[in-house]
Protein backbone atom coordinates (compact mmCIF):
# COMPACT_ATOMS: atom_id res chain seq x y z
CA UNK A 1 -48.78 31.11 -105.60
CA UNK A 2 -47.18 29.75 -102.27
CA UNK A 3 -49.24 29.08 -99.65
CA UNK A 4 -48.23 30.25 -95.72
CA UNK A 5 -47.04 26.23 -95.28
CA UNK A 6 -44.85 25.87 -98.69
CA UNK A 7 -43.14 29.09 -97.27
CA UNK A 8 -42.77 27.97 -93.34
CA UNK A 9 -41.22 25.01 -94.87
CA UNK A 10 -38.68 27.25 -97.02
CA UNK A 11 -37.84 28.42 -93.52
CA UNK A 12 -34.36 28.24 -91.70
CA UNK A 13 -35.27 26.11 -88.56
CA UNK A 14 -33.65 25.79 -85.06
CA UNK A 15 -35.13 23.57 -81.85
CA UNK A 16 -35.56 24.95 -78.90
CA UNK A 17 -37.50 23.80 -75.52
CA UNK A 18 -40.50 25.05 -74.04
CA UNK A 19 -39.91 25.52 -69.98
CA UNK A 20 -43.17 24.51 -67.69
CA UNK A 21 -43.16 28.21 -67.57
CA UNK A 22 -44.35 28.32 -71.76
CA UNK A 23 -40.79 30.19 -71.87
CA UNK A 24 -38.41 29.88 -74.79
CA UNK A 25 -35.18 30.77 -75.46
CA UNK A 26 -34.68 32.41 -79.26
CA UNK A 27 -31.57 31.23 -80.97
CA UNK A 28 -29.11 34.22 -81.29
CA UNK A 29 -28.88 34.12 -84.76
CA UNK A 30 -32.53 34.59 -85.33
CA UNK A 31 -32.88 37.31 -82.74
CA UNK A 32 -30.22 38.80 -84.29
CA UNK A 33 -31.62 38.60 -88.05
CA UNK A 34 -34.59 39.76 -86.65
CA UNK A 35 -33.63 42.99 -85.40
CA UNK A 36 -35.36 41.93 -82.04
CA UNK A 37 -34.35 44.63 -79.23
CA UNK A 38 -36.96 44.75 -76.28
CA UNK A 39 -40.44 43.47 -77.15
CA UNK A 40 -41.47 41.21 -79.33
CA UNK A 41 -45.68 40.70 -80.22
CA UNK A 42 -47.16 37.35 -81.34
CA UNK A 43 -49.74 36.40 -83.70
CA UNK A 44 -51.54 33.71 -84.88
CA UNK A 45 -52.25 32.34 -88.52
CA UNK A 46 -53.80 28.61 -89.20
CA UNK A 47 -51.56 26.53 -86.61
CA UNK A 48 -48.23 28.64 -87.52
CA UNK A 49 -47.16 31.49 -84.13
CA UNK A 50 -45.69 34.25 -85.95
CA UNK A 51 -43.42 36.77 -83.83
CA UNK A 52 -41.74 39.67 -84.59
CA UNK A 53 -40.20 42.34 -83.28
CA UNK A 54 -42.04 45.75 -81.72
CA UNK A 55 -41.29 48.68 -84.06
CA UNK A 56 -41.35 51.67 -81.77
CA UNK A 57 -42.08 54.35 -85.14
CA UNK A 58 -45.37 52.77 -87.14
CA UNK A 59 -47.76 54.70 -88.53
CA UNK A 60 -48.19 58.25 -88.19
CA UNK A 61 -45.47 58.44 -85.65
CA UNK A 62 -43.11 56.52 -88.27
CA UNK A 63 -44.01 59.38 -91.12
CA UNK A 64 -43.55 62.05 -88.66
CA UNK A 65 -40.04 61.28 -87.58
CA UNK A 66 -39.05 61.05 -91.48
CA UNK A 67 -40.79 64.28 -92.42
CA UNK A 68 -39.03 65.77 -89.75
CA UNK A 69 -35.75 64.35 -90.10
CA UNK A 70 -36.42 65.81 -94.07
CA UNK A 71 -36.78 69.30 -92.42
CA UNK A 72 -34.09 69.16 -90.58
CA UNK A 73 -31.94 68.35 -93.05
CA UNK A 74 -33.62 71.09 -95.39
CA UNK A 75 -32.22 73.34 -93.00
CA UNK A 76 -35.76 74.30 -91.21
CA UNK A 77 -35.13 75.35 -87.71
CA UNK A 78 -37.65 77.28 -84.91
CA UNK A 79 -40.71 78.48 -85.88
CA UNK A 80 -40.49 78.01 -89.67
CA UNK A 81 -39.52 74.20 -88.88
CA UNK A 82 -42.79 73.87 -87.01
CA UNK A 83 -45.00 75.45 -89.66
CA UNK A 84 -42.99 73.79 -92.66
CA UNK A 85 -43.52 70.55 -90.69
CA UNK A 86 -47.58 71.09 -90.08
CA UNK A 87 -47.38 71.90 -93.54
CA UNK A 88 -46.26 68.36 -94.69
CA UNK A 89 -48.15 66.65 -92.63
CA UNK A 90 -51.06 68.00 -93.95
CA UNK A 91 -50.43 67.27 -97.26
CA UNK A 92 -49.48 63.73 -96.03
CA UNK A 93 -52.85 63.67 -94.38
CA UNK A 94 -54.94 64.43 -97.43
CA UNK A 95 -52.41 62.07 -99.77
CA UNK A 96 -53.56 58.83 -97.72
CA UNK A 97 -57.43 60.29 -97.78
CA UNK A 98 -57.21 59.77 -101.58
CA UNK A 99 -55.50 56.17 -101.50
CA UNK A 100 -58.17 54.81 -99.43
CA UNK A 101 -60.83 56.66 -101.23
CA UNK A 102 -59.21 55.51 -104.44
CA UNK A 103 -58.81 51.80 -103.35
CA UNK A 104 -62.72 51.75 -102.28
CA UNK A 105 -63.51 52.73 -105.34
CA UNK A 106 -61.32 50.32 -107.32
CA UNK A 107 -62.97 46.98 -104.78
CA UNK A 108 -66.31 48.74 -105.86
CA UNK A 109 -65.15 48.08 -109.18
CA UNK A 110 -64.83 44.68 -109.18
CA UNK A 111 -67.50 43.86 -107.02
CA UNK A 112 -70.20 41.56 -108.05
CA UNK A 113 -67.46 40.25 -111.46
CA UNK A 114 -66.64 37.36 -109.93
CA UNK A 115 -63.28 38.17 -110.06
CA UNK A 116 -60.90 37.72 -107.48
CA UNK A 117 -61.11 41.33 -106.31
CA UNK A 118 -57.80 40.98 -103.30
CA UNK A 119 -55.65 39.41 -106.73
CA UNK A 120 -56.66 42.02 -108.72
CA UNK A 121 -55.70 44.62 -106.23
CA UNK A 122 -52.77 43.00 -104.68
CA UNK A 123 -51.71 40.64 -106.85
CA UNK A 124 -50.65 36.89 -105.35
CA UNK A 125 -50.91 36.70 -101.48
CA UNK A 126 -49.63 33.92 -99.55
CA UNK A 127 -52.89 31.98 -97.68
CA UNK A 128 -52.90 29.48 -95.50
């Protein structure tokens, strides 16, 4: 299993200099791999600043764009696209209800085993 370091170390580096200001410029050809566009958000793990770029569709915005998109396609338009597409998203609604009531009932599982229970859910994870 490889650890957060063994994989920063894996890493394509470039330099670049901090300005009094804490400002940095990122090389092009990381901002471009990175699909960066406006806004970026930072994070923190062990010593390691992780950034990446702002996704403007994440979670339920992100599902409603592609179920409507699906509509769309499907030919739906007016008021049977609207009721087609509060349709779906109910269904999507009660789909993720079961997942997490299905994964809290698979860590209640292995509770108390002594087993690793975020392996046996998840498999390897990188840790720092």
């Amino acid at each position: 299993m490889a650890t957060v370091n063994e994989a920063v170390e894996r890493m394509e580096w470039k330099r670049a200099r901090v300005s009094q200001k804490r400002q940095v410029t990122i090389p092009q050809k990381l901002f471009e791999q990175a699909g960066i566009k406006d806004e970026v958000e930072f994070g923190i793990k062990g010593n390691h600043i992780i950034m990446r770029p702002v996704r403007e569709h994440t979670g339920s915005d992100y599902f409603a764009d592609l179920i409507l998109a699906d509509l769309i396609k499907e030919g739906y338009t007016g008021e049977q696209l609207l009721a087609k597409f509060r349709e779906k998203q109910a269904e999507l609604q009660v789909a993720v209800q079961q997942l997490i009531a299905e994964s809290a009932d698979v860590a209640r599982s292995y509770r108390g085993t002594g087993e690793d229970e975020t392996k046996k859910l998840f498999g390897d994870v990188i840790e720092d």
